[in-house]
Every structure is written in C-alpha cells, then in structure tokens.
Protein backbone atom coordinates (compact mmCIF):
# COMPACT_ATOMS: atom_id res chain seq x y z
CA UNK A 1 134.96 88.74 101.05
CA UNK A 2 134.98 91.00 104.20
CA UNK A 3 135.15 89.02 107.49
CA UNK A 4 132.47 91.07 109.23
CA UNK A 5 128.96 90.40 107.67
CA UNK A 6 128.14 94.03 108.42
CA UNK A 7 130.65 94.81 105.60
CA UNK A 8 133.83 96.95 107.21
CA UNK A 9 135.03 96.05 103.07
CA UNK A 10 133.69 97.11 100.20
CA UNK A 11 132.01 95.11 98.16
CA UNK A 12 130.73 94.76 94.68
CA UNK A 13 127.34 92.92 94.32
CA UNK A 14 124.69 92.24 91.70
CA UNK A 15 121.42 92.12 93.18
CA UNK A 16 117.78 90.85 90.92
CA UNK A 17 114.62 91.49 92.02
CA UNK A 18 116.18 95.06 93.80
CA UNK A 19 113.01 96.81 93.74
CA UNK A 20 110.65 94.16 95.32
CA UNK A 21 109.43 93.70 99.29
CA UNK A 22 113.12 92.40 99.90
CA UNK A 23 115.11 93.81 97.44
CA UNK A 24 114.87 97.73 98.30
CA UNK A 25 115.53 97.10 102.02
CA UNK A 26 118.10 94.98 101.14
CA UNK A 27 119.41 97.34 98.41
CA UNK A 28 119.59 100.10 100.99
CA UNK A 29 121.57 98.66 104.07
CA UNK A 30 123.82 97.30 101.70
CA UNK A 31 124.13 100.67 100.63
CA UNK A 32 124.25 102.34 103.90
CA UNK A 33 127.11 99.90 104.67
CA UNK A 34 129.13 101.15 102.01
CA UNK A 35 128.83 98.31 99.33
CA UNK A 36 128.42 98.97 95.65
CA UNK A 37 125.61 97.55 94.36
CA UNK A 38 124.56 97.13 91.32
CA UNK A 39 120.35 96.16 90.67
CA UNK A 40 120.01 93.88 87.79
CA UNK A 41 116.83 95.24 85.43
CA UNK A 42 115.29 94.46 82.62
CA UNK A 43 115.16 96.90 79.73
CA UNK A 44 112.83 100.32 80.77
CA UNK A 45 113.02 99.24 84.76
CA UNK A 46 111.71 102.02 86.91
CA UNK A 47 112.78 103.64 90.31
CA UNK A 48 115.91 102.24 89.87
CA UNK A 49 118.99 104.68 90.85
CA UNK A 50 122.46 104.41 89.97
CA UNK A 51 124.64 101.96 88.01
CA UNK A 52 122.65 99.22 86.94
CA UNK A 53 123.47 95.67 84.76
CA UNK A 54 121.06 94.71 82.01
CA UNK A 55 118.89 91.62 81.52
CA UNK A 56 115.86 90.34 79.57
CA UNK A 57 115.66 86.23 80.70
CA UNK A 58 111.99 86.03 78.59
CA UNK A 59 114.67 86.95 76.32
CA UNK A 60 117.42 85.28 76.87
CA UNK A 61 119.23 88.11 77.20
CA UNK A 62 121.94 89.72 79.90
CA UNK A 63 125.02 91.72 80.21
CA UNK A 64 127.54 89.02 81.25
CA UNK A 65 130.08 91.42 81.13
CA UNK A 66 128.73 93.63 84.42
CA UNK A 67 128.69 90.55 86.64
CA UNK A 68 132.74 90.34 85.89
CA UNK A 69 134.81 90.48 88.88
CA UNK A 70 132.33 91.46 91.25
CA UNK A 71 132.21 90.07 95.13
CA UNK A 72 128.69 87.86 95.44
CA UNK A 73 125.77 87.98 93.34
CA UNK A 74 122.15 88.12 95.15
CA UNK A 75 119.16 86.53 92.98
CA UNK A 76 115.82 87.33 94.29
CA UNK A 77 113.99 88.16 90.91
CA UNK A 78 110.85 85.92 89.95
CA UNK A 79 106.89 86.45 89.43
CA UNK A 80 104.67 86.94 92.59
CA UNK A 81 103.66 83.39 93.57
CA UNK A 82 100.48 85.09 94.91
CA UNK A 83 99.44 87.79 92.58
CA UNK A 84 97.05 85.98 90.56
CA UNK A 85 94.76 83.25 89.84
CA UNK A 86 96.65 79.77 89.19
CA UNK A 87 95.25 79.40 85.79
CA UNK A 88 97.27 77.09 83.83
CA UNK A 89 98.96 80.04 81.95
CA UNK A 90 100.14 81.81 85.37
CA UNK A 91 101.83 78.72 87.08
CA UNK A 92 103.45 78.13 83.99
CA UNK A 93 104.73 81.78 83.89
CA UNK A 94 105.79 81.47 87.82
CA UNK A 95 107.65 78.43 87.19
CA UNK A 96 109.63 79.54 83.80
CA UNK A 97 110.44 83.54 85.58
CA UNK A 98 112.07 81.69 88.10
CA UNK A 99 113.98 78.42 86.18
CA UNK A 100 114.65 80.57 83.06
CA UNK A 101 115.52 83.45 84.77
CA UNK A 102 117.80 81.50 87.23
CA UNK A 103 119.32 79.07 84.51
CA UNK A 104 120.53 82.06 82.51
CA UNK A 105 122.11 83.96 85.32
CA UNK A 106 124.07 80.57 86.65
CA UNK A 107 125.30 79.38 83.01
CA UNK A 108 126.34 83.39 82.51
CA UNK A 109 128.38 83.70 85.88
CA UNK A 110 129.99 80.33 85.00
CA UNK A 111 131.06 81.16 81.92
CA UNK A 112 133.06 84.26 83.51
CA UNK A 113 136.64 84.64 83.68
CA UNK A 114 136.57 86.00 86.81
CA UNK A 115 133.07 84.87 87.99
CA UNK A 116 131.32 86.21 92.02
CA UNK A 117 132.41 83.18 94.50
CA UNK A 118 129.17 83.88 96.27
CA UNK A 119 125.36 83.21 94.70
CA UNK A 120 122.35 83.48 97.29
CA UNK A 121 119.94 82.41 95.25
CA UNK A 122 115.67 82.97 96.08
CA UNK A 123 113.84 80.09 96.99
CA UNK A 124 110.76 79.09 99.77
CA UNK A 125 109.63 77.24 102.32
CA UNK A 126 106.95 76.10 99.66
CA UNK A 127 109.87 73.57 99.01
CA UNK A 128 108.42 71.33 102.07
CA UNK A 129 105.14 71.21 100.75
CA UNK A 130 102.37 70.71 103.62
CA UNK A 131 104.62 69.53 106.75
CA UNK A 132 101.84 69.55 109.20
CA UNK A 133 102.99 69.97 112.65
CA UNK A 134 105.63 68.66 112.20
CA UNK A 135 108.89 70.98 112.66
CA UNK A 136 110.60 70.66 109.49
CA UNK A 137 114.86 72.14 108.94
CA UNK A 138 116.87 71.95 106.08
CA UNK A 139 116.92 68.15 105.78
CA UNK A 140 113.25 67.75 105.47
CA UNK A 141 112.10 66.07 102.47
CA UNK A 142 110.52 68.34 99.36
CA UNK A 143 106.23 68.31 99.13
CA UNK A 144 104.87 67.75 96.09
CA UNK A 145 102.07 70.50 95.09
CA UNK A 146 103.00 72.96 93.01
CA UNK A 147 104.88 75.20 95.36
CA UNK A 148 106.86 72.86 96.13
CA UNK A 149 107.82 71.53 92.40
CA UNK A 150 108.73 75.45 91.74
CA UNK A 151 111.04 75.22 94.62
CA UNK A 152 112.80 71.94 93.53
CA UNK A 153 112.93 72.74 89.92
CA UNK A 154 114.22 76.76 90.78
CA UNK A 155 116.96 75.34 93.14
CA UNK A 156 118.20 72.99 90.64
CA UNK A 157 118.63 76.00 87.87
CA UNK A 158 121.47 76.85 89.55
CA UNK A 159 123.51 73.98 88.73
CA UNK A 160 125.88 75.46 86.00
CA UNK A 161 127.00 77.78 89.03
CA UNK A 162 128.03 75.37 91.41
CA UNK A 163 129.22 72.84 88.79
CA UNK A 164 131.60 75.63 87.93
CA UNK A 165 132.60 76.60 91.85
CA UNK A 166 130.38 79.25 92.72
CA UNK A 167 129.46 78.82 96.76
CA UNK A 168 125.66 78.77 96.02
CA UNK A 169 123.20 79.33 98.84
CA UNK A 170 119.42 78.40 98.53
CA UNK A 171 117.48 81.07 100.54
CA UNK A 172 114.52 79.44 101.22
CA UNK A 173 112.19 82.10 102.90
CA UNK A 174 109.00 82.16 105.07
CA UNK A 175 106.19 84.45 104.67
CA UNK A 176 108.25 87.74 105.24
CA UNK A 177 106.70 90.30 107.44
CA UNK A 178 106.67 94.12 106.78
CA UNK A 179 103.84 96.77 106.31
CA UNK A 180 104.56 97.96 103.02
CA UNK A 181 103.85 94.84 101.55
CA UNK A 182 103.24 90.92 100.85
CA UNK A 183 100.64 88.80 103.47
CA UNK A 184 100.93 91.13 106.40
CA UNK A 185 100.12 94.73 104.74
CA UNK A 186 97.17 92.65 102.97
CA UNK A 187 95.83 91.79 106.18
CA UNK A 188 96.00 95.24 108.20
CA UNK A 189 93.15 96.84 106.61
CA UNK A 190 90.48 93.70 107.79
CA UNK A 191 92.07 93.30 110.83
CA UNK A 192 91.98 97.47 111.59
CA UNK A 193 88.28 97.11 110.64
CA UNK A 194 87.65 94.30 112.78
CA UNK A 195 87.13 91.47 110.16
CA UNK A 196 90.14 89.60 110.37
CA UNK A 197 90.50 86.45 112.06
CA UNK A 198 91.36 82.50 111.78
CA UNK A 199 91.22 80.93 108.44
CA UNK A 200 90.22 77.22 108.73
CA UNK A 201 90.84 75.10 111.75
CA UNK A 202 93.60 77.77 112.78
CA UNK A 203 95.75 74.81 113.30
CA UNK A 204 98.08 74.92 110.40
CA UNK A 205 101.31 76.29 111.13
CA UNK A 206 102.98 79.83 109.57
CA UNK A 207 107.31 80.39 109.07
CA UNK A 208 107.32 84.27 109.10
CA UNK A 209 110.37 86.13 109.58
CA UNK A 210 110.58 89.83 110.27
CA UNK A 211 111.63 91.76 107.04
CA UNK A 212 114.61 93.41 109.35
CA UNK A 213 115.51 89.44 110.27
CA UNK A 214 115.18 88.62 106.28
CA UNK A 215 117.85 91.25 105.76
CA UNK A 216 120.43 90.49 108.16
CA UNK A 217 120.52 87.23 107.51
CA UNK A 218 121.34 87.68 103.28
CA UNK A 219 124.10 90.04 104.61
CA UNK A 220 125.17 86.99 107.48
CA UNK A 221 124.82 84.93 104.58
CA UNK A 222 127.55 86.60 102.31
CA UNK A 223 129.86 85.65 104.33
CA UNK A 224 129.49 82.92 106.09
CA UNK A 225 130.83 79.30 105.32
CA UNK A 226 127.37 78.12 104.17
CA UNK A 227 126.01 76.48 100.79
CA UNK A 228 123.45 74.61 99.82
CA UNK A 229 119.47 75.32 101.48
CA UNK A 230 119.02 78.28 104.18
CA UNK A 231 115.54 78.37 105.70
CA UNK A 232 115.08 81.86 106.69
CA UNK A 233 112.64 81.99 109.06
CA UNK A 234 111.81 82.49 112.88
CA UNK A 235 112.43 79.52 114.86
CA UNK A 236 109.11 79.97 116.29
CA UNK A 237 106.84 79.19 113.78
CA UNK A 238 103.02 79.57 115.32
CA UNK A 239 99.55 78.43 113.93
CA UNK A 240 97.10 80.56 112.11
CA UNK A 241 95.09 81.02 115.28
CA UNK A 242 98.08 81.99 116.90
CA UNK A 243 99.28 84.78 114.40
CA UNK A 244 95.36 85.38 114.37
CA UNK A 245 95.00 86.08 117.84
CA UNK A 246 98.32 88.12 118.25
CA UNK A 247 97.79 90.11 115.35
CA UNK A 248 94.38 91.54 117.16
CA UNK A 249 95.96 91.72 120.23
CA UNK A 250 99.04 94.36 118.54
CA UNK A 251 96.41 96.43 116.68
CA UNK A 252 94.30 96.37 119.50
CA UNK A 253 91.12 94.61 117.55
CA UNK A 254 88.83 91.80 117.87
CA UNK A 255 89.03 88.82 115.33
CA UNK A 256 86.49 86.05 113.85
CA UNK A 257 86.99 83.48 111.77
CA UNK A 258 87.14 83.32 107.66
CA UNK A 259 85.25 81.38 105.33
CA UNK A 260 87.27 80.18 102.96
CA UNK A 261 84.37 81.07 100.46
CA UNK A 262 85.69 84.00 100.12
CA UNK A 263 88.75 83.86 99.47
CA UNK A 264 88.23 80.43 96.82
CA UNK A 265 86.16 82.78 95.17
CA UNK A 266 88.48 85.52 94.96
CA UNK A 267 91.99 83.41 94.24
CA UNK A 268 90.74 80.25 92.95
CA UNK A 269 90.34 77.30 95.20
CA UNK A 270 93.80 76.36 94.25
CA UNK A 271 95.82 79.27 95.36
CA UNK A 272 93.49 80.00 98.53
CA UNK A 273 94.15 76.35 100.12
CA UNK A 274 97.91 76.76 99.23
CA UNK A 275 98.27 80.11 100.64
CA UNK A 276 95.80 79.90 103.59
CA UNK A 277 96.01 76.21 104.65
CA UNK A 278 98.99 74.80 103.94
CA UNK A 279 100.75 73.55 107.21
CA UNK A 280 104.46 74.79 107.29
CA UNK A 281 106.31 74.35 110.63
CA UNK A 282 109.75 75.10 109.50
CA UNK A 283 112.64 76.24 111.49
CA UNK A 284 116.35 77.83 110.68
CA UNK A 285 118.66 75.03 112.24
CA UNK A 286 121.12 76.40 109.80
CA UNK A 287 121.51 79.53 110.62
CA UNK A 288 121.18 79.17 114.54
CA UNK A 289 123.72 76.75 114.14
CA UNK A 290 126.19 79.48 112.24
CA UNK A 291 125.46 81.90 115.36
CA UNK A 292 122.73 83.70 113.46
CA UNK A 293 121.35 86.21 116.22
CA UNK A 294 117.18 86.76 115.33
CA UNK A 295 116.13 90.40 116.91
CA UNK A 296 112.81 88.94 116.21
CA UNK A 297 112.77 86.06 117.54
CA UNK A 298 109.05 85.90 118.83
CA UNK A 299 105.88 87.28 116.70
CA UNK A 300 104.51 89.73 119.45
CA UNK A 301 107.86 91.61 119.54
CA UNK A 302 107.79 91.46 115.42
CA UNK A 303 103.93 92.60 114.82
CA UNK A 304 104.58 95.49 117.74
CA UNK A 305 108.30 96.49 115.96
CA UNK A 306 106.62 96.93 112.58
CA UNK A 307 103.03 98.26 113.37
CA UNK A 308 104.00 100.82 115.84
C-alpha cells in the first residue's frame, strides 16, 4: 500500500455501492489520483464506466476471481435505511442487503489466494443507538433499536475476512452532508421556502460530516494502521436546533418548528422518531487521534462550502 494516503502509488481497488451519495465522489478522486478502480455491480448496473467486477448477493452470486490480487477492497453497498416505510418486509430487506451482501463478499476475499489486505467496510453511527447528550467515540456501547441491531449484525458479517487476515475497518458514518443528495438536499427545498425549522425539542444531537470530509477520510483510511470501528464524523456534533438555526442563517431564511405529524404520517412513526429524534452525539477520537485533519471541522463553514 502507498505511504501517502493521497495515493503517489497505484492502486487496485474494488469499490460496492460506487454509484451512491458516497460512492461516485469517492469513485472519482480515487480516480483523479490515479488508482484503478474497479465498481462492483450487479448484473444490468447503470452509469457505470469502465472495468467493472460482477455480483448478485440476493443471489449469492460474485466474481471472486476480479477481487484477486488487488490492493484494498471498499464496501459501501446496502439498501437506503431511509427510503421507505419500516414495514416489516423493508427492515427485513435493509438488514439481509447489508449481512448477506457483506457475508458473501468477506467469505469470497478469504477464500482468495492472494486476497486485498485492506476491507473498509460501511457501517453507522446508528450502531450507538440513542446516546443522548452524551458524547459517544468508538468505545461506546451498541443501542438497541433497530438501527442499531443492523449495525451490530452488518459489522459482524465481516468475520470470515478478518478471521482470515484481512485489516478490516468498520466505517461507521454520520449523516453525510452534500446537496445532491441524502438528509441535507431533502431539506433545501423547505428551508429555501421558508418552512424548515426544529423538529421536536431541538435538543437531540446530529454527527454530520461534510461529504468532502467523508472522502478523505476512506482514502486516510487505506492506509493507515487502523482496524476495527471508525466513526466518521465531525467532532462537533450540534443539536437539531443548532443545525436548524445555522442552516437558515447559510440560506439566508427564517425557520419554525415541525410537527412531527407530518412526517409520522409520511414515514411511519417508526422511521420518523429514528431519523428525526434520535439523540447521537458521536465524535471521531479515532481518527483525530491518527492525525486525521477535518477541512470541515465546524457546520457553518460546511453548510456555506456546499450551498454556495
């Protein structure tokens, strides 16, 4: 592996879930830094360019034979923990794309002759469950909603990997910031109208992490002598009325508060608390301890970076 996490060597990766929020902008500076990477797609994948390796994991299926040799192996694939109503039938299929998915890839790469030394595998601060305000690293102890049992039970698919030698890294992520997509571009519309505002009490606490941030840190992560969980977030964490307040303040907007009728009515009552109330004060004492350098460190500079 190449010394400088900005890549001066050229390496070979694997990379699931390439076309996602994270995975094109971290597809592309990869890219830009001159590593060959390879996306990881199921069978008729779109907007995919380039040399790609095959898999199917409803299927059970995957090309063992492209992951052969290569430098590090980036797993981000899994279905959108927010895309739908928690009916019974979509936790179950947000739980298996993530543990089925996951196990398959692991028990593949250590089965290898010549398997990646390096797995950063997707995971979430949902592993913490509701922590409160209370700050929370990598030592805090797992929640136990249903976030948080997809986190323990996705980190543990990657057993066969590590059992087998692989330096495995648990990226477990905040609510990533970026306009084209996820929490923040589903906010700019009420907020640019004037709607937006404080959900609740505004006291429960929100990891974000710029998507720029989110980036650098997979590549600092490649190389560095880490395993085990990453929480990739800011280190300042701020509460909903906070975020609420700043987020007006960037786009130049007043804000109100939120019934949550709204949006129980809309998600489920279920997925709304989760999303919109759950208390997660979680910092990166992992990374800042490795020398991680945020560019973002503070949410005015983020929300003024990304919205212009």
């Amino acid at each position: 592996m190449a010394a400088d996490p900005a890549g001066s060597d050229r390496l070979a990766l694997a990379v699931t879930g390439s076309t996602g929020l994270l995975g094109r902008p971290l597809v592309e500076a990869l890219r830009d830094a001159g590593h060959k990477v390879l996306p990881v797609v199921r069978p008729g994948s779109a907007n995919v360019v380039g040399e790609t390796i095959g898999w199917d994991p409803r299927a059970g299926q995957i090309d063992a034979a492209g992951f052969e040799g290569l430098d590090a192996v980036i797993h981000l694939a899994g279905e959108g923990i927010g895309d739908k109503r928690w009916t019974d039938a979509q936790k179950r299929r947000i739980l298996d794309s993530r543990v089925d998915g996951t196990t398959l890839l692991c028990e593949t790469l250590a089965a290898l002759d010549r398997p990646p030394p390096v797995l950063l595998s997707g995971s979430a601060v949902g592993y913490y469950g509701d922590t409160s305000d209370r700050e929370t690293d990598e030592t805090g102890p797992a929640g136990d909603d249903f976030p948080a049992t997809v986190c323990q039970a996705w980190e543990a698919s990657t057993a066969a990997a590590e059992q087998a030698g692989t330096r495995v890294v648990h990226l477990r992520t905040g609510i990533v910031l970026s306009p084209r997509g996820g929490a923040l571009a589903r906010q700019l519309t009420p907020f640019r109208l004037g709607l937006g505002g404080r959900v609740g009490s505004g006291r429960q606490y929100m990891s974000w992490i710029h998507i720029d941030d989110e980036v650098r840190a997979i590549r600092f992560l490649l190389d560095a002598a880490i395993s085990g969980p990453v929480n990739l977030t800011s280190p300042n964490p701020v509460s909903n009325a906070r975020f609420t307040k700043t987020l007006g303040a960037v786009l130049h907007r007043p804000t109100t508060v939120i019934p949550m009728a709204g949006p129980r009515l809309l998600f489920g009552s279920e997925l709304a608390d989760s999303l919109l109330l759950t208390s997660q004060r979680v910092v990166p004492r992992v990374l800042e301890q490795a020398g991680f350098e945020f560019r973002f460190p503070e949410l005015r500079g983020a929300l003024e970076d990304l919205l212009g």
